[in-house]
Protein backbone atom coordinates (compact mmCIF):
# COMPACT_ATOMS: atom_id res chain seq x y z
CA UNK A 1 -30.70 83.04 -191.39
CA UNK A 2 -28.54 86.41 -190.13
CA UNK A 3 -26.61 86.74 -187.47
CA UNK A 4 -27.15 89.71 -185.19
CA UNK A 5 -24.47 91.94 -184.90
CA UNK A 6 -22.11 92.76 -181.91
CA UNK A 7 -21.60 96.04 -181.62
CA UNK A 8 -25.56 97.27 -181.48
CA UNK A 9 -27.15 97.36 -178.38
CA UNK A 10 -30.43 98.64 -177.17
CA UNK A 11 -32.13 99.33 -180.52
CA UNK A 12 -34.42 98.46 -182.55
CA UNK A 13 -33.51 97.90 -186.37
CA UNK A 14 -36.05 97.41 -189.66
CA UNK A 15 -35.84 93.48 -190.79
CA UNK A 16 -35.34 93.15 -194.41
CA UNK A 17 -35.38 90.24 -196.79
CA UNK A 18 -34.25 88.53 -199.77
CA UNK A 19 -34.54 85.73 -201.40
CA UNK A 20 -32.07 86.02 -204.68
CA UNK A 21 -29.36 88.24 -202.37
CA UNK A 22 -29.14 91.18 -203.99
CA UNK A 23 -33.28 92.66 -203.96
CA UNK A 24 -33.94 92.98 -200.21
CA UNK A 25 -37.70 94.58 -199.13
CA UNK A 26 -38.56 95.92 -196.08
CA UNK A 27 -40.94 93.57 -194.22
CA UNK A 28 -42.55 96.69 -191.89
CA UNK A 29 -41.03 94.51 -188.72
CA UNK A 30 -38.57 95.50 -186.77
CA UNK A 31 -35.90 93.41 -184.08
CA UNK A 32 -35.25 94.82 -180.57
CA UNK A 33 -31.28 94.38 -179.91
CA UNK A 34 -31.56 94.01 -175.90
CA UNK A 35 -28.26 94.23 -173.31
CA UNK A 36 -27.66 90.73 -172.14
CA UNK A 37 -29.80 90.16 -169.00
CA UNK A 38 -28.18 87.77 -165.89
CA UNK A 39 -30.64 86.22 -163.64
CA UNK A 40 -29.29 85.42 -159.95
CA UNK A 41 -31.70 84.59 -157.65
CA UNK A 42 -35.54 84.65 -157.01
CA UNK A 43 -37.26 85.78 -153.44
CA UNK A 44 -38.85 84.63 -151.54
CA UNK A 45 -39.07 80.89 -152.30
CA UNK A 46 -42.13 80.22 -150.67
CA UNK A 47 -45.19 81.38 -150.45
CA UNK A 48 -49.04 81.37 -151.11
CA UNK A 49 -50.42 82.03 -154.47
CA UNK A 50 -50.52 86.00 -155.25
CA UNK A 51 -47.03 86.20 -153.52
CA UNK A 52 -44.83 88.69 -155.16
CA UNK A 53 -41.83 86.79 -156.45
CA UNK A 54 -38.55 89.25 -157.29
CA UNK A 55 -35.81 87.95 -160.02
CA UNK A 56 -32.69 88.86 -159.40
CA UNK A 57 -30.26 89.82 -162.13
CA UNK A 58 -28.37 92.49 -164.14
CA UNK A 59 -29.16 94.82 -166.77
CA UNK A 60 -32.61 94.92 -166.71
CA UNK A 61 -34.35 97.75 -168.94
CA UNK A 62 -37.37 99.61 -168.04
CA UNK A 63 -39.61 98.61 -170.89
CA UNK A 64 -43.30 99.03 -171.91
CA UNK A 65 -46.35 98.79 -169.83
CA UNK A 66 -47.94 96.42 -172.43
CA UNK A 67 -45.13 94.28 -172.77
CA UNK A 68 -44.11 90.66 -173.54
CA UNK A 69 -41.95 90.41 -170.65
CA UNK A 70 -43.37 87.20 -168.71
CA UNK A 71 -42.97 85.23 -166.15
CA UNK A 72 -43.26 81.60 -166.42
CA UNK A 73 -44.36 78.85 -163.64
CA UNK A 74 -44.08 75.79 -164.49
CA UNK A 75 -45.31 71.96 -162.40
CA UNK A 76 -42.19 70.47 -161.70
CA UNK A 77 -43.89 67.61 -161.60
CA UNK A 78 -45.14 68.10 -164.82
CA UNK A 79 -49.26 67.24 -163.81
CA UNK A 80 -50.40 71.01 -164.04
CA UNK A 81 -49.99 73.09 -167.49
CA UNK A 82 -47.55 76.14 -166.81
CA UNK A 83 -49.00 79.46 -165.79
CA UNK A 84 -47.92 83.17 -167.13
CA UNK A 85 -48.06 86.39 -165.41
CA UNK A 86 -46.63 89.40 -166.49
CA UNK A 87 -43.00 90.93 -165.41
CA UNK A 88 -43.36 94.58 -163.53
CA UNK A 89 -39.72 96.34 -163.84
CA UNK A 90 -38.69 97.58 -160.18
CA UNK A 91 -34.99 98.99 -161.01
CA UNK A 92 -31.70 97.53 -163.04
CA UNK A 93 -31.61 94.50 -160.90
CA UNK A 94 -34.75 93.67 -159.72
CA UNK A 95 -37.92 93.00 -161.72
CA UNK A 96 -40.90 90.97 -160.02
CA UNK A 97 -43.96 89.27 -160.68
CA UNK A 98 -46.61 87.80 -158.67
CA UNK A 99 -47.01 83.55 -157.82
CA UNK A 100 -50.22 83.06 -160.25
CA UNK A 101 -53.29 81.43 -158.86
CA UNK A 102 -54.20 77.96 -159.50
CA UNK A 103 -51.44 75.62 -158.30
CA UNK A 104 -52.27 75.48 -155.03
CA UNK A 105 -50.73 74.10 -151.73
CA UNK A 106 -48.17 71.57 -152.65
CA UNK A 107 -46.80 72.16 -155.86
CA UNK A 108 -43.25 73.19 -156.93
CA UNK A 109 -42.88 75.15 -159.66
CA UNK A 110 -39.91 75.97 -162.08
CA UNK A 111 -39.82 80.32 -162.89
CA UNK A 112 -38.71 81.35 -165.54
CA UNK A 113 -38.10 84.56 -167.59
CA UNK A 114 -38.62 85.83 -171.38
CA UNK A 115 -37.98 89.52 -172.37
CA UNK A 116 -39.09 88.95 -175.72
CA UNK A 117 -42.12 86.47 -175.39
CA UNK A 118 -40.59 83.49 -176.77
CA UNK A 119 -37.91 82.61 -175.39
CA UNK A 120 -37.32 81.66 -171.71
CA UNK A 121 -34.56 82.12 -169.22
CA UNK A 122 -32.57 78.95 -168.47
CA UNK A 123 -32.48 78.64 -164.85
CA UNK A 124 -33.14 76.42 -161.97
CA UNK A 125 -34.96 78.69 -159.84
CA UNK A 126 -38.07 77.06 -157.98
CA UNK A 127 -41.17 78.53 -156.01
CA UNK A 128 -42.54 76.17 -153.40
CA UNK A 129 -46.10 77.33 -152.93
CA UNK A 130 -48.14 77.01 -149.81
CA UNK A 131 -51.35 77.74 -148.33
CA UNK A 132 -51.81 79.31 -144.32
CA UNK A 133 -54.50 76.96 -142.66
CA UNK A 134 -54.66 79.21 -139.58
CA UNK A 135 -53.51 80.38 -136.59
CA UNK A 136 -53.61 79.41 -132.63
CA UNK A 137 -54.99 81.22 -130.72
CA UNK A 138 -56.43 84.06 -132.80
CA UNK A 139 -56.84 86.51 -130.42
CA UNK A 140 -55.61 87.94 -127.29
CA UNK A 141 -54.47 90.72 -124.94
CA UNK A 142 -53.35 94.08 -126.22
CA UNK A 143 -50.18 94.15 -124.10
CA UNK A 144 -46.69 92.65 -123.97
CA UNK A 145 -47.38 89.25 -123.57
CA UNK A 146 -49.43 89.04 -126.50
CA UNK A 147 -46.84 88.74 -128.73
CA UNK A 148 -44.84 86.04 -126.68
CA UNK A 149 -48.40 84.04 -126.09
CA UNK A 150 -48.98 82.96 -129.87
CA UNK A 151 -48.63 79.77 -130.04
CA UNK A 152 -48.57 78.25 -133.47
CA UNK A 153 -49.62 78.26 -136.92
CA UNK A 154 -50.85 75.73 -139.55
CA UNK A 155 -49.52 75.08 -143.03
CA UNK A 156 -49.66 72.80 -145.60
CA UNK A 157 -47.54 72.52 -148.82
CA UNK A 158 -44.48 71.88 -150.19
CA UNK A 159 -41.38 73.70 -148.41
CA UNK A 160 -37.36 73.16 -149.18
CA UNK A 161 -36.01 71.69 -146.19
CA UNK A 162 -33.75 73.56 -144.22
């Protein structure tokens, strides 16, 4: 066990080993030393699946294309097995990524964060995910009033209440 020092930041150092103390080999891996990230917020809230979902935070780093940075949706109901999609970096406090497909209308889900594939922001940040049934009416003068004269829309899902 080692304890990562302080005072490096943003760089990546060779890992060596030992087991008597003294005779330490190079293992060919390396650790990342990251700037603490702060999550704040997620947004939007709701949405359909596909939806892009931003995070929030501080400190994020641009960082590969090919990366392990993930985002993490998980049942809060705990019924449906947690679903991954990949974090896109969009500047030093925002990243996104988008609400994967397969949950469905109905379904809360718990996002989460990792910037190093294994382990996951701690955070109580939920998605609500919903699906558009359709819209009345669906078509109708190109003027003014067209705008005023829709009437309503259909949804189904689960939605904070407000």
């Amino acid at each position: 066990m080692s304890e990562s020092p302080n005072s490096i930041v943003d760089s990546s150092l060779p890992i060596f080993v030992s087991l008597n103390g003294f005779d330490f080999v190079d293992t060919g891996y390396t650790f990342q030393y990251q700037i603490q990230t702060d999550l704040f917020s997620i947004y939007p809230t709701s949405g359909e699946e596909g939806t892009t979902v931003y995070i929030k935070g501080s400190s994020f780093q641009k960082f590969p294309g090919n990366s392990k940075y993930k985002c993490r949706f998980t049942d809060i109901e705990g019924n449906l097995p947690p679903k991954y999609e990949y974090v896109y970096y969009k500047d030093n406090t925002t990243v996104q990524c988008n609400a994967p497909k397969g949950y469905g209308d109905g379904i809360a889900a718990r996002v989460q964060v990792t910037f190093n594939g294994d382990d996951y922001s701690d955070n109580n940040f939920t998605f609500y995910f919903y699906k558009i049934n359709g819209v009345f009416p669906n078509s109708g003068p190109n003027d003014a009033t067209a705008a005023q004269s829709w009437s309503s829309a259909t949804a189904s899902g689960a939605t904070p209440a407000r």
